[in-house]
PDB file of N, CA and C in Angstrom:
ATOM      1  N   UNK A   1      -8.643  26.051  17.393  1.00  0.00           N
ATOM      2  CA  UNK A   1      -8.456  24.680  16.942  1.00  0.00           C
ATOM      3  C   UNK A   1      -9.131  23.714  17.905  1.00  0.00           C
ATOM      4  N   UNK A   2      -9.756  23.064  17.349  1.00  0.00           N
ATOM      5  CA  UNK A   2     -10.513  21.731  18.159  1.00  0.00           C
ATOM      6  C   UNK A   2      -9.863  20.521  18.090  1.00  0.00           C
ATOM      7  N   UNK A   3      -9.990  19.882  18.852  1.00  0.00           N
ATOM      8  CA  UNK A   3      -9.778  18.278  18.411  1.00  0.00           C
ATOM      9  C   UNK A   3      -9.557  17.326  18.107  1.00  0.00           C
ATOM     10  N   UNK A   4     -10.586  17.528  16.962  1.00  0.00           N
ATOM     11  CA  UNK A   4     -11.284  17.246  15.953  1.00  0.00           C
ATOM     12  C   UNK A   4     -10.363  17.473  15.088  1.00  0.00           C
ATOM     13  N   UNK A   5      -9.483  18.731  14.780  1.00  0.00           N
ATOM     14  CA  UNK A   5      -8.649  19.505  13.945  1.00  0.00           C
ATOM     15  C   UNK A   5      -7.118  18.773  14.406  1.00  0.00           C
ATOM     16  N   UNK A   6      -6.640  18.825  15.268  1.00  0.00           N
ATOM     17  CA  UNK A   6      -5.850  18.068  15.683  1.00  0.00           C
ATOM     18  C   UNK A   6      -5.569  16.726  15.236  1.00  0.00           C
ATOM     19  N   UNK A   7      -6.590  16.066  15.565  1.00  0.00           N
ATOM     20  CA  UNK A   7      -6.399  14.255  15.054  1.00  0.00           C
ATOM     21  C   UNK A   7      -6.316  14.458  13.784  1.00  0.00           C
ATOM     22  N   UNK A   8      -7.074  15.103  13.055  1.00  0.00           N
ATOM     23  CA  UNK A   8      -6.945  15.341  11.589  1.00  0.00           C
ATOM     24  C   UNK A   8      -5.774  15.426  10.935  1.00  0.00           C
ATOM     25  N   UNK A   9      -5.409  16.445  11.314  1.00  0.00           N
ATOM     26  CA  UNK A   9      -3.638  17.267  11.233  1.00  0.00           C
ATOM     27  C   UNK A   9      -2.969  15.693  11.425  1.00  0.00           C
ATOM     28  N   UNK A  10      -3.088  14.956  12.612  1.00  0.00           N
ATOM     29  CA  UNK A  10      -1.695  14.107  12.875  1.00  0.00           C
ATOM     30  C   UNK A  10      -2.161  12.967  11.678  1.00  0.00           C
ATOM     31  N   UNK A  11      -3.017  12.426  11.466  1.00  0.00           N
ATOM     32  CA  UNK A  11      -3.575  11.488  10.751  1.00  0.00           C
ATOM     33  C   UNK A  11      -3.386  11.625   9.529  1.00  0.00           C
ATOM     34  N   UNK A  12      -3.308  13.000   8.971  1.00  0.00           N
ATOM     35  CA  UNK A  12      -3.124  12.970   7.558  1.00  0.00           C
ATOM     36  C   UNK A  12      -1.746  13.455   7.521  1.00  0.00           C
ATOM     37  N   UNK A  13      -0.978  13.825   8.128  1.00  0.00           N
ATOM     38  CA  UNK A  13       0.612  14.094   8.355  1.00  0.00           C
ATOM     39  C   UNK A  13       1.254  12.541   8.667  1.00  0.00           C
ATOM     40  N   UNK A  14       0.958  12.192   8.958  1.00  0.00           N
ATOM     41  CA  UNK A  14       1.209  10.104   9.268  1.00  0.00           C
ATOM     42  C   UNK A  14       1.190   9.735   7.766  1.00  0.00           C
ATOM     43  N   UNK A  15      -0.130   9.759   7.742  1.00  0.00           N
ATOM     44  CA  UNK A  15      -0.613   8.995   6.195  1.00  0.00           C
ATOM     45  C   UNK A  15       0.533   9.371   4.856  1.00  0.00           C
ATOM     46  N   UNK A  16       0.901  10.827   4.706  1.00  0.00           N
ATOM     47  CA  UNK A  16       1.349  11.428   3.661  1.00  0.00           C
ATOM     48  C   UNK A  16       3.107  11.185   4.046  1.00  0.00           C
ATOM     49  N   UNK A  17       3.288  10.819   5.620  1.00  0.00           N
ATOM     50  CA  UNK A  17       4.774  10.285   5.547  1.00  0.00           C
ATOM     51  C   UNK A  17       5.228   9.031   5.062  1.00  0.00           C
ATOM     52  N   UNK A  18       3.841   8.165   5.553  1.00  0.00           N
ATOM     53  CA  UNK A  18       3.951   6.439   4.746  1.00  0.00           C
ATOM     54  C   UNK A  18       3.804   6.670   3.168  1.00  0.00           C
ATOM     55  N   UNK A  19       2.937   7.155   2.762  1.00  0.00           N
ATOM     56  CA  UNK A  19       2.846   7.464   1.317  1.00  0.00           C
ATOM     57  C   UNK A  19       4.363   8.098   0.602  1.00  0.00           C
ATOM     58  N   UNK A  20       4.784   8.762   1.169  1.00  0.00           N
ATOM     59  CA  UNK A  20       6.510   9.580   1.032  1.00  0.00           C
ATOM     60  C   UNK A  20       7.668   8.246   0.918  1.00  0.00           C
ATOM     61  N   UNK A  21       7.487   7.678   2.221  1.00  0.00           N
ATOM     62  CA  UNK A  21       7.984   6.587   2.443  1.00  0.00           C
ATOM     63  C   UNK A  21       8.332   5.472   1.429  1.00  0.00           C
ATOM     64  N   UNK A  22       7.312   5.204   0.695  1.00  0.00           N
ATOM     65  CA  UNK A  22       6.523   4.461  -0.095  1.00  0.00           C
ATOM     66  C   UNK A  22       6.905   4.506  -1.253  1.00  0.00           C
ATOM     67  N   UNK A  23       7.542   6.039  -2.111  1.00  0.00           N
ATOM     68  CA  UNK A  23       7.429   7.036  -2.703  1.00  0.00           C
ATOM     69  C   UNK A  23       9.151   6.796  -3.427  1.00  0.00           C
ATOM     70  N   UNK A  24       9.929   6.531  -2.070  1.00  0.00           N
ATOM     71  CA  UNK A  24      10.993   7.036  -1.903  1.00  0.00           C
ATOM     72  C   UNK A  24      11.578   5.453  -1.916  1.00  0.00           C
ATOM     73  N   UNK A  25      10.987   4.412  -1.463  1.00  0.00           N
ATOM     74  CA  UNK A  25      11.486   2.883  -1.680  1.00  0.00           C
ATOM     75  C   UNK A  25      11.021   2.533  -3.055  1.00  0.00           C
ATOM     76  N   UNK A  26       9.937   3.097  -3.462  1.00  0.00           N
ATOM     77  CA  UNK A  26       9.749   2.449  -5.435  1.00  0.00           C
ATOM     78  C   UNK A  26      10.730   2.824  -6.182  1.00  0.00           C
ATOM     79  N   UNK A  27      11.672   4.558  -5.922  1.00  0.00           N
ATOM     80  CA  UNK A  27      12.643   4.643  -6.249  1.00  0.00           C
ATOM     81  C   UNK A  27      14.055   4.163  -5.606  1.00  0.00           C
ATOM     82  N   UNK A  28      13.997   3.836  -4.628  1.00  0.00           N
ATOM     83  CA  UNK A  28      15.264   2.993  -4.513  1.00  0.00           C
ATOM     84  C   UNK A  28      15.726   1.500  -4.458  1.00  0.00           C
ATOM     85  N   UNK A  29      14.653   1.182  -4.172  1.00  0.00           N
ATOM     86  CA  UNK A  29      14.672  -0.516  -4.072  1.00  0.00           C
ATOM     87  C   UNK A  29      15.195  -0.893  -5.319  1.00  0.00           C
ATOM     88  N   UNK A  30      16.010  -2.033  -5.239  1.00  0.00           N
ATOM     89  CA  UNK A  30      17.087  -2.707  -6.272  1.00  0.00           C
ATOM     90  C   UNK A  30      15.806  -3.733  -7.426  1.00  0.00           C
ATOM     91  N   UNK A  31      14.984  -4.456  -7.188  1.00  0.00           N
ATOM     92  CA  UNK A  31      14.339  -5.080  -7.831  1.00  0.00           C
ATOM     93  C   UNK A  31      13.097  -4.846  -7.545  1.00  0.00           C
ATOM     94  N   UNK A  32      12.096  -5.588  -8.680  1.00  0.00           N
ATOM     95  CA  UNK A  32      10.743  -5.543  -8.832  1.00  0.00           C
ATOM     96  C   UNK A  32       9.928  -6.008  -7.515  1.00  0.00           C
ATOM     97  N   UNK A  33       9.872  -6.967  -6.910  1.00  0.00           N
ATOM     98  CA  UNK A  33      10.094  -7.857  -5.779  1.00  0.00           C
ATOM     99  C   UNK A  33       9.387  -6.317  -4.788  1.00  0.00           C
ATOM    100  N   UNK A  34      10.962  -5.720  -4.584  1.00  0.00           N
ATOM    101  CA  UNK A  34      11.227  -5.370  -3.108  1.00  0.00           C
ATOM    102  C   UNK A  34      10.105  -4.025  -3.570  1.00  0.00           C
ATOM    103  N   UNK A  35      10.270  -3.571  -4.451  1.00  0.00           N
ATOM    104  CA  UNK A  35       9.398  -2.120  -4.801  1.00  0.00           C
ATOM    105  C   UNK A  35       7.818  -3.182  -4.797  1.00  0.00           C
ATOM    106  N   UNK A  36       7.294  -3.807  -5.298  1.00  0.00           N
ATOM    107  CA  UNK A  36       6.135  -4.120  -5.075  1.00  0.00           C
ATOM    108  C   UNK A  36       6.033  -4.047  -3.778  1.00  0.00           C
ATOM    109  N   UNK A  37       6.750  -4.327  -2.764  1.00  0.00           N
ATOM    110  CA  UNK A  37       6.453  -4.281  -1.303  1.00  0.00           C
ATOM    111  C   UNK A  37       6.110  -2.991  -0.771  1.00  0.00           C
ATOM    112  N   UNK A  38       7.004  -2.152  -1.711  1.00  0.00           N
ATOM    113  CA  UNK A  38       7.133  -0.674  -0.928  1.00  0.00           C
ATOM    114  C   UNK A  38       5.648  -0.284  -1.045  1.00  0.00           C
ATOM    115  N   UNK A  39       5.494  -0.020  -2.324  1.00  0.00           N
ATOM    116  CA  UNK A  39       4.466   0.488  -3.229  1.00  0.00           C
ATOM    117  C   UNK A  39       3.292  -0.422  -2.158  1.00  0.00           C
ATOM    118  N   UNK A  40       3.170  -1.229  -2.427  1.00  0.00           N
ATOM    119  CA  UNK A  40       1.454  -1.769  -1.707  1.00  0.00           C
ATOM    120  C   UNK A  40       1.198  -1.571   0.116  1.00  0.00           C
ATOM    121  N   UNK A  41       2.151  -1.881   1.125  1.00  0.00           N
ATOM    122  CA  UNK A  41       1.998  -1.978   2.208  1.00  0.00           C
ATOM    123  C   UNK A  41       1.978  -0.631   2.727  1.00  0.00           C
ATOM    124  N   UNK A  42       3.018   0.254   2.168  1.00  0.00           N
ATOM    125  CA  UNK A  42       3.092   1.540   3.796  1.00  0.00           C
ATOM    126  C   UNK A  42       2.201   2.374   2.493  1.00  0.00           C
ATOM    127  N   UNK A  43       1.734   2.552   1.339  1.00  0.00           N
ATOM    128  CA  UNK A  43       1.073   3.508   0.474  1.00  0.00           C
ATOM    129  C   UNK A  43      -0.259   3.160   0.410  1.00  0.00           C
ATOM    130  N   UNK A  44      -0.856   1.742   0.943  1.00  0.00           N
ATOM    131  CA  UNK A  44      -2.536   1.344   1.159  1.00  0.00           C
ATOM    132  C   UNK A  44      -2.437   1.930   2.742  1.00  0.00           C
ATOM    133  N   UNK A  45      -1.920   1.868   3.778  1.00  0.00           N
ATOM    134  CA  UNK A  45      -1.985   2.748   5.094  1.00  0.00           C
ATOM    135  C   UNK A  45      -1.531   3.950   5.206  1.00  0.00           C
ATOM    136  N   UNK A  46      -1.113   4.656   4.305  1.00  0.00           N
ATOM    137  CA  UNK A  46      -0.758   6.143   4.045  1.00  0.00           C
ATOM    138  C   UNK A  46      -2.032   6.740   3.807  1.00  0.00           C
ATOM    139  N   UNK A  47      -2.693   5.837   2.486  1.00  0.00           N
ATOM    140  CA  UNK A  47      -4.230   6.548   2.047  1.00  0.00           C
ATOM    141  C   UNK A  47      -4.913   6.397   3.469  1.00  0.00           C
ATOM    142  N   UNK A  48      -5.162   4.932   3.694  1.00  0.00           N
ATOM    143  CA  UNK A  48      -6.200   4.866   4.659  1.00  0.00           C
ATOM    144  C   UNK A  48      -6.307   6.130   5.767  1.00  0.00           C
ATOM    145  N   UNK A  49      -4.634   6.180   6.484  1.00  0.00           N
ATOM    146  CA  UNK A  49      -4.685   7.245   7.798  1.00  0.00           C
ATOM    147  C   UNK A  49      -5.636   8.706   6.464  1.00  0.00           C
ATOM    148  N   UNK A  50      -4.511   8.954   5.535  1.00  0.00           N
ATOM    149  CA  UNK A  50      -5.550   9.831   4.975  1.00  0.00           C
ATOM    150  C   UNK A  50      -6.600  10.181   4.745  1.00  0.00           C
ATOM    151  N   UNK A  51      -7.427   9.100   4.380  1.00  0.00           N
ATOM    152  CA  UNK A  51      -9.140   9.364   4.282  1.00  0.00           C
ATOM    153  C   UNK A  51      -9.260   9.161   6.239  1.00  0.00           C
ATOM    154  N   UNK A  52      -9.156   8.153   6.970  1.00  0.00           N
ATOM    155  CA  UNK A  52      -9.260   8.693   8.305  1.00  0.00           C
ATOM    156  C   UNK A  52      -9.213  10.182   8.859  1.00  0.00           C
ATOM    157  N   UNK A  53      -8.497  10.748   8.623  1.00  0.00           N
ATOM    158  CA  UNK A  53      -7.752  12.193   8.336  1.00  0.00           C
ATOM    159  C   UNK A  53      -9.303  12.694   7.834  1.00  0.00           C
ATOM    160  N   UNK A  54      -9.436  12.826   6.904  1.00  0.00           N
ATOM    161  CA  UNK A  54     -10.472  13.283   6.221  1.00  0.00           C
ATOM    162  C   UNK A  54     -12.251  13.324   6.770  1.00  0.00           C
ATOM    163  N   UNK A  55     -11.877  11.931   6.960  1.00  0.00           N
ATOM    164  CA  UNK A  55     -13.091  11.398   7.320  1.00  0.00           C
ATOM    165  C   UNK A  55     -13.943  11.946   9.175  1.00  0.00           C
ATOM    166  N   UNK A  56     -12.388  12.426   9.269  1.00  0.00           N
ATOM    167  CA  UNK A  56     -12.714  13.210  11.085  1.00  0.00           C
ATOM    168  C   UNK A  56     -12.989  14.473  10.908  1.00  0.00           C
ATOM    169  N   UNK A  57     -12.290  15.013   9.651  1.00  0.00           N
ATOM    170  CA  UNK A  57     -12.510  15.921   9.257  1.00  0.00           C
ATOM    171  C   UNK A  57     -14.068  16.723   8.943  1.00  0.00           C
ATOM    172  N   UNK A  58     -14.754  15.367   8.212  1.00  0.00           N
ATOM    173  CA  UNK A  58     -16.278  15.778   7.084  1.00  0.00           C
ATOM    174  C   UNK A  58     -17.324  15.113   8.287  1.00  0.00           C
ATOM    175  N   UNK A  59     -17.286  15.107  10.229  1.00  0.00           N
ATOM    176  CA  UNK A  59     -18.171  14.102  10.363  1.00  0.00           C
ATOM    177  C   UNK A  59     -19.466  14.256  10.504  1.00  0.00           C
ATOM    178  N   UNK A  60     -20.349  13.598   9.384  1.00  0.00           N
ATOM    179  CA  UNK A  60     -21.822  14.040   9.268  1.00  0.00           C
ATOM    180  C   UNK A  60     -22.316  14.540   7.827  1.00  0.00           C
ATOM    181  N   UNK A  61     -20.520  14.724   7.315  1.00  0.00           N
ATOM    182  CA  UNK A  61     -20.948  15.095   6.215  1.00  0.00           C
ATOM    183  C   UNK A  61     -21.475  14.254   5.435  1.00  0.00           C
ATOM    184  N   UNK A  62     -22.702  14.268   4.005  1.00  0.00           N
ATOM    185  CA  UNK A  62     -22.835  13.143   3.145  1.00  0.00           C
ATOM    186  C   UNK A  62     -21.318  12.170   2.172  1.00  0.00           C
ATOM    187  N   UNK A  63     -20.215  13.456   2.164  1.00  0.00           N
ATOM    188  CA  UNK A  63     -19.217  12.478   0.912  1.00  0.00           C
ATOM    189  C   UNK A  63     -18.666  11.820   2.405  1.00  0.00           C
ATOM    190  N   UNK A  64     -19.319  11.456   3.668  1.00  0.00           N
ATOM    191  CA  UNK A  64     -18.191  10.986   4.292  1.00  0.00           C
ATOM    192  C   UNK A  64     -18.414   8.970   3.667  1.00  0.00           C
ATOM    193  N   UNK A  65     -19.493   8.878   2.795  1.00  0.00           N
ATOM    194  CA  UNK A  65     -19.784   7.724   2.727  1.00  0.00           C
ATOM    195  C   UNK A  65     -18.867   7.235   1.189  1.00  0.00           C
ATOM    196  N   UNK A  66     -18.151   7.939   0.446  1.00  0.00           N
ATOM    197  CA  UNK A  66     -17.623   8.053  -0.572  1.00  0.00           C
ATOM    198  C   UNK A  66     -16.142   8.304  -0.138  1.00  0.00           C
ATOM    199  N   UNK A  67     -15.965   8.168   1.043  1.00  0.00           N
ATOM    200  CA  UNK A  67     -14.554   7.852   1.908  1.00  0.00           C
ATOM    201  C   UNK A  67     -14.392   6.321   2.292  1.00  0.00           C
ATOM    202  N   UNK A  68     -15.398   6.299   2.855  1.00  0.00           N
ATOM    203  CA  UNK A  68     -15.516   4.484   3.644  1.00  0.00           C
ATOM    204  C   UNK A  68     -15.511   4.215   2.296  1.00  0.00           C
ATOM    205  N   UNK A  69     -16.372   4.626   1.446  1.00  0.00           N
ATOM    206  CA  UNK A  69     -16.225   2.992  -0.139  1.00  0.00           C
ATOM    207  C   UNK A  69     -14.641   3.286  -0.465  1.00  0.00           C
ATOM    208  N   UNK A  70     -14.045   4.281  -1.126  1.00  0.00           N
ATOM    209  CA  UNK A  70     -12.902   4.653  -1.293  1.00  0.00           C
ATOM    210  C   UNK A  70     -11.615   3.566  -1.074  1.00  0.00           C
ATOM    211  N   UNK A  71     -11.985   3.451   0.499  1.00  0.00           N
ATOM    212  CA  UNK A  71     -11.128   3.013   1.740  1.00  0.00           C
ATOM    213  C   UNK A  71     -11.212   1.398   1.660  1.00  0.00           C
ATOM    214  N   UNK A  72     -12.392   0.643   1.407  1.00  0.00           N
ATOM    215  CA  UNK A  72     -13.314  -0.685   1.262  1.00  0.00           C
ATOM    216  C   UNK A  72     -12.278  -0.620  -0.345  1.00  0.00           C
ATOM    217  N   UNK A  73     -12.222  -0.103  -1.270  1.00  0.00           N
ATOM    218  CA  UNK A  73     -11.773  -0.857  -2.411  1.00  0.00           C
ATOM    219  C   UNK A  73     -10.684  -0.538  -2.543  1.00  0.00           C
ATOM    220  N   UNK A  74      -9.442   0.240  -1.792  1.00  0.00           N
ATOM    221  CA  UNK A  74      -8.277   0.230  -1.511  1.00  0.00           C
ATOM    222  C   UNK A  74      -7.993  -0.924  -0.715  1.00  0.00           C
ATOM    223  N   UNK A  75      -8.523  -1.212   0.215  1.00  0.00           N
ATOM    224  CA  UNK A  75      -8.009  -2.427   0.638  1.00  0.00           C
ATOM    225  C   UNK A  75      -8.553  -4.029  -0.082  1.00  0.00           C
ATOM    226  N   UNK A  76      -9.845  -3.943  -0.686  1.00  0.00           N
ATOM    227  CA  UNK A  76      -9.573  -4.671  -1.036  1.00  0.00           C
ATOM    228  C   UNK A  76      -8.988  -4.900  -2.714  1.00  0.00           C
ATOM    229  N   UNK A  77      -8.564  -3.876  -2.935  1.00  0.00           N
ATOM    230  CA  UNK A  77      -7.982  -4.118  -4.441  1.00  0.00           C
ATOM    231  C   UNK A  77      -6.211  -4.371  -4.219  1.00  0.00           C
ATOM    232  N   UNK A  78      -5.781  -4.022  -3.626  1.00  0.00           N
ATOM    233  CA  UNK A  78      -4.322  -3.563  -3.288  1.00  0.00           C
ATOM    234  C   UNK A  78      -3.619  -4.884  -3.132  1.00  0.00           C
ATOM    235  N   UNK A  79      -3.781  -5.258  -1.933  1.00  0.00           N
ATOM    236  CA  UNK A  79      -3.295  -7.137  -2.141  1.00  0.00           C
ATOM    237  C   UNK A  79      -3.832  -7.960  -3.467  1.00  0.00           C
ATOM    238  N   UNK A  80      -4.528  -7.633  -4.533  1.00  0.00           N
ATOM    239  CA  UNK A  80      -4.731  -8.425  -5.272  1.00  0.00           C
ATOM    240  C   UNK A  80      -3.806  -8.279  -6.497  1.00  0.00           C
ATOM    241  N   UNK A  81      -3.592  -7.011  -6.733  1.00  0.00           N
ATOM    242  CA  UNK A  81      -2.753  -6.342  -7.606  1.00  0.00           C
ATOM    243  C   UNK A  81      -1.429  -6.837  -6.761  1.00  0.00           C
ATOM    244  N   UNK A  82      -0.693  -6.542  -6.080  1.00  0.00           N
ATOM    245  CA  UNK A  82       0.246  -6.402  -5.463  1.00  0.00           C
ATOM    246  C   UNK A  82       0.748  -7.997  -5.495  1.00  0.00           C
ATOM    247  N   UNK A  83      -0.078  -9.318  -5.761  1.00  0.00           N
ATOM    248  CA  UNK A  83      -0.205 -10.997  -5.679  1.00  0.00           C
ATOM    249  C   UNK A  83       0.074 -10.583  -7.783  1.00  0.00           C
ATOM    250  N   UNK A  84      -0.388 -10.020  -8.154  1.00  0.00           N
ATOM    251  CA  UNK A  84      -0.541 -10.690  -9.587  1.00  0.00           C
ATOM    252  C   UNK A  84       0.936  -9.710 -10.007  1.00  0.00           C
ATOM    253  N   UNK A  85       1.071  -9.033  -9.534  1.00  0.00           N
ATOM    254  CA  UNK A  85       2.246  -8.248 -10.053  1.00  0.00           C
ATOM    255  C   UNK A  85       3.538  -9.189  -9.490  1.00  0.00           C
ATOM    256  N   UNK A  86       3.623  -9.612  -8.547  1.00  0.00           N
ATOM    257  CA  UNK A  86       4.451 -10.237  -7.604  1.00  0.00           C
ATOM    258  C   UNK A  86       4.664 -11.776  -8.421  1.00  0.00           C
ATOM    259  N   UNK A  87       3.419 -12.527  -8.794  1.00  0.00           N
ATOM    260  CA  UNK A  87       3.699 -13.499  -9.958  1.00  0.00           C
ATOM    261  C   UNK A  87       4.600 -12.903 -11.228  1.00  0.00           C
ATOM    262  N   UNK A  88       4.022 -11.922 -11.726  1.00  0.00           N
ATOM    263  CA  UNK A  88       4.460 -12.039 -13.157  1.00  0.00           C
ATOM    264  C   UNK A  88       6.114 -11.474 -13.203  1.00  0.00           C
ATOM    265  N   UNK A  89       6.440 -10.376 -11.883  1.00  0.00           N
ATOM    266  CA  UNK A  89       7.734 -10.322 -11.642  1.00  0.00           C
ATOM    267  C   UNK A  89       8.967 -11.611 -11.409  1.00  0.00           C
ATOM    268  N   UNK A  90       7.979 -12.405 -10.841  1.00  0.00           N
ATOM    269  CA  UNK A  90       8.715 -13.707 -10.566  1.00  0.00           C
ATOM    270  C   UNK A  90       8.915 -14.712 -11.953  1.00  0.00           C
ATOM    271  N   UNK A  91       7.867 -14.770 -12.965  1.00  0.00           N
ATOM    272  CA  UNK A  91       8.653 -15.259 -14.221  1.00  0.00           C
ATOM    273  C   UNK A  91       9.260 -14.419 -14.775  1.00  0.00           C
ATOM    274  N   UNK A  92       9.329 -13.468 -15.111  1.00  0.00           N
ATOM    275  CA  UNK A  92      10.190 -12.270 -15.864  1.00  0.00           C
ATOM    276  C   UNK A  92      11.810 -12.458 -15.194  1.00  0.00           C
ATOM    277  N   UNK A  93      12.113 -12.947 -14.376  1.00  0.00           N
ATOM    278  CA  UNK A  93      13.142 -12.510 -13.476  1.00  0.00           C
ATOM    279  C   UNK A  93      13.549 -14.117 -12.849  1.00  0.00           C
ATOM    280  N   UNK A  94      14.546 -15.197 -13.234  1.00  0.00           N
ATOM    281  CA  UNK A  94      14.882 -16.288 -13.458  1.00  0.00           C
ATOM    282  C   UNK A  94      16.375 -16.026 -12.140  1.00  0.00           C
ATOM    283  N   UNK A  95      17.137 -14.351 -12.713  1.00  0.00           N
ATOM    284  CA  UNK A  95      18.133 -13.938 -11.837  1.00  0.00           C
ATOM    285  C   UNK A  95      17.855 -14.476 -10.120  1.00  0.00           C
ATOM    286  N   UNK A  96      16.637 -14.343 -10.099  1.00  0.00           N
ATOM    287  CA  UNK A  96      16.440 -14.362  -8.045  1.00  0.00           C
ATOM    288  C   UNK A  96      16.650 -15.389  -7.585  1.00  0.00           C
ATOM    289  N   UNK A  97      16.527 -16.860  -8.650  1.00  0.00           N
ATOM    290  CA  UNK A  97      16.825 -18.071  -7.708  1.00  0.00           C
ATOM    291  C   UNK A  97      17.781 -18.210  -6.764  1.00  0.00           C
ATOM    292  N   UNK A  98      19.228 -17.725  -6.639  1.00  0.00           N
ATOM    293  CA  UNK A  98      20.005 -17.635  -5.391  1.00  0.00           C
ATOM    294  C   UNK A  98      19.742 -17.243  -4.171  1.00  0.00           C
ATOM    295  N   UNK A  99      18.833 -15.908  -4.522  1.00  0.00           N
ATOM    296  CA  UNK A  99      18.142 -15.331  -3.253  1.00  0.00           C
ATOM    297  C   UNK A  99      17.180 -16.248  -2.559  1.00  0.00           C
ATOM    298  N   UNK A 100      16.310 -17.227  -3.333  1.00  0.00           N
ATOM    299  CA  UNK A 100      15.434 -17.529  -2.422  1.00  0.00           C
ATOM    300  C   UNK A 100      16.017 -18.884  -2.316  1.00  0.00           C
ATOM    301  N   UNK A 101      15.458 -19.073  -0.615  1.00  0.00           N
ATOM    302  CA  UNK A 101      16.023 -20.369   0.333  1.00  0.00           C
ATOM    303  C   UNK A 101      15.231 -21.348  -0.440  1.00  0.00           C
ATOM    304  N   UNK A 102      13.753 -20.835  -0.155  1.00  0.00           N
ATOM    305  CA  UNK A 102      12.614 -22.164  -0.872  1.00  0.00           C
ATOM    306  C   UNK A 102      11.693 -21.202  -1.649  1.00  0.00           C
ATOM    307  N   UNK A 103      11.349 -22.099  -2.656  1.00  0.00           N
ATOM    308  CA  UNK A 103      10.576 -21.712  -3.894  1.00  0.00           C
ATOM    309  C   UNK A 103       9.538 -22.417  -4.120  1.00  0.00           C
ATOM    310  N   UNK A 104       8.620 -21.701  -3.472  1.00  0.00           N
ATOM    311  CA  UNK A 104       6.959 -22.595  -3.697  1.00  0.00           C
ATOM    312  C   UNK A 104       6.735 -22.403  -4.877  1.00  0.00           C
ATOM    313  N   UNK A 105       6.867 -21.936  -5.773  1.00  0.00           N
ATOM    314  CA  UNK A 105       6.432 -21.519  -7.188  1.00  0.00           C
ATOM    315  C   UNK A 105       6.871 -22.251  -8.056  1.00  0.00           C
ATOM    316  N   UNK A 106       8.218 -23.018  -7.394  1.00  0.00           N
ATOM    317  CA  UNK A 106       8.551 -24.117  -8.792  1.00  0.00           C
ATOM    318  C   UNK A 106       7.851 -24.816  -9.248  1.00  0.00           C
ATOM    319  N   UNK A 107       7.341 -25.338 -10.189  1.00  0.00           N
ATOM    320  CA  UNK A 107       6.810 -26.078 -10.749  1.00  0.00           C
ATOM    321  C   UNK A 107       7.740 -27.719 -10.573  1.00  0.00           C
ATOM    322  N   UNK A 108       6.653 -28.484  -9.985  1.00  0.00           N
ATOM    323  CA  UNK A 108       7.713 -29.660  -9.724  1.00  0.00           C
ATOM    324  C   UNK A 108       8.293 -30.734 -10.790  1.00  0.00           C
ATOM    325  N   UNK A 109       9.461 -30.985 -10.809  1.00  0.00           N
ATOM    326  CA  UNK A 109      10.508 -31.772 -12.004  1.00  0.00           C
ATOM    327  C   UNK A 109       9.770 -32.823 -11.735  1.00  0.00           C
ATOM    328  N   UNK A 110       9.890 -33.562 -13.199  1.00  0.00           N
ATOM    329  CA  UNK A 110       9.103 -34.797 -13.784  1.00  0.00           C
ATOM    330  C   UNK A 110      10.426 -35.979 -13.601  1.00  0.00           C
TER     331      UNK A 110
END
């Protein structure tokens, strides 16, 4: 074992615990809200350590460039989805006003 094999091993054993993690709050979290959180934050750095993982794995190889794009449109797709899902949960769901202190989203009274 090299290394090389090592960082690999811990990097993609990291990645696949945030992804688990991740996995395990979409099923338990009480509302839409809190599971959008789960789901986007520790499961976009689960992949990433993963293709990292990978990517130490292949180095030199040609698909290592079909990792970096991979990685480039996971991050940038993930917060965008994770913003539009997070809106439309918030009109669907009228119940949360108690929870929140302040509500930038109100639309302001005439």
């Amino acid at each position: 074992m090299t290394v090389s094999d090592i960082i690999s091993g811990v990097l993609i054993l990291a990645g696949s615990t945030l992804a688990l993690t991740a996995a395990i709050g979409v099923v338990r979290f009480p509302d839409t809200l809190s599971r959008m959180h789960a789901a986007s934050k520790p499961q976009t750095l689960g992949l990433l350590l993963v293709l990292i993982g990978a990517a130490v794995q292949l180095n030199g190889h040609p698909d290592l460039g079909m990792i970096i794009l991979t990685g480039l449109f996971t991050v940038i797709t993930a917060p965008v989805v994770a913003q539009r899902v997070g809106q439309l949960a918030y009109r669907e769901q009228r119940d949360r006003e108690v929870q929140l202190t302040v509500d930038e989203m109100r639309e302001p009274r005439q």
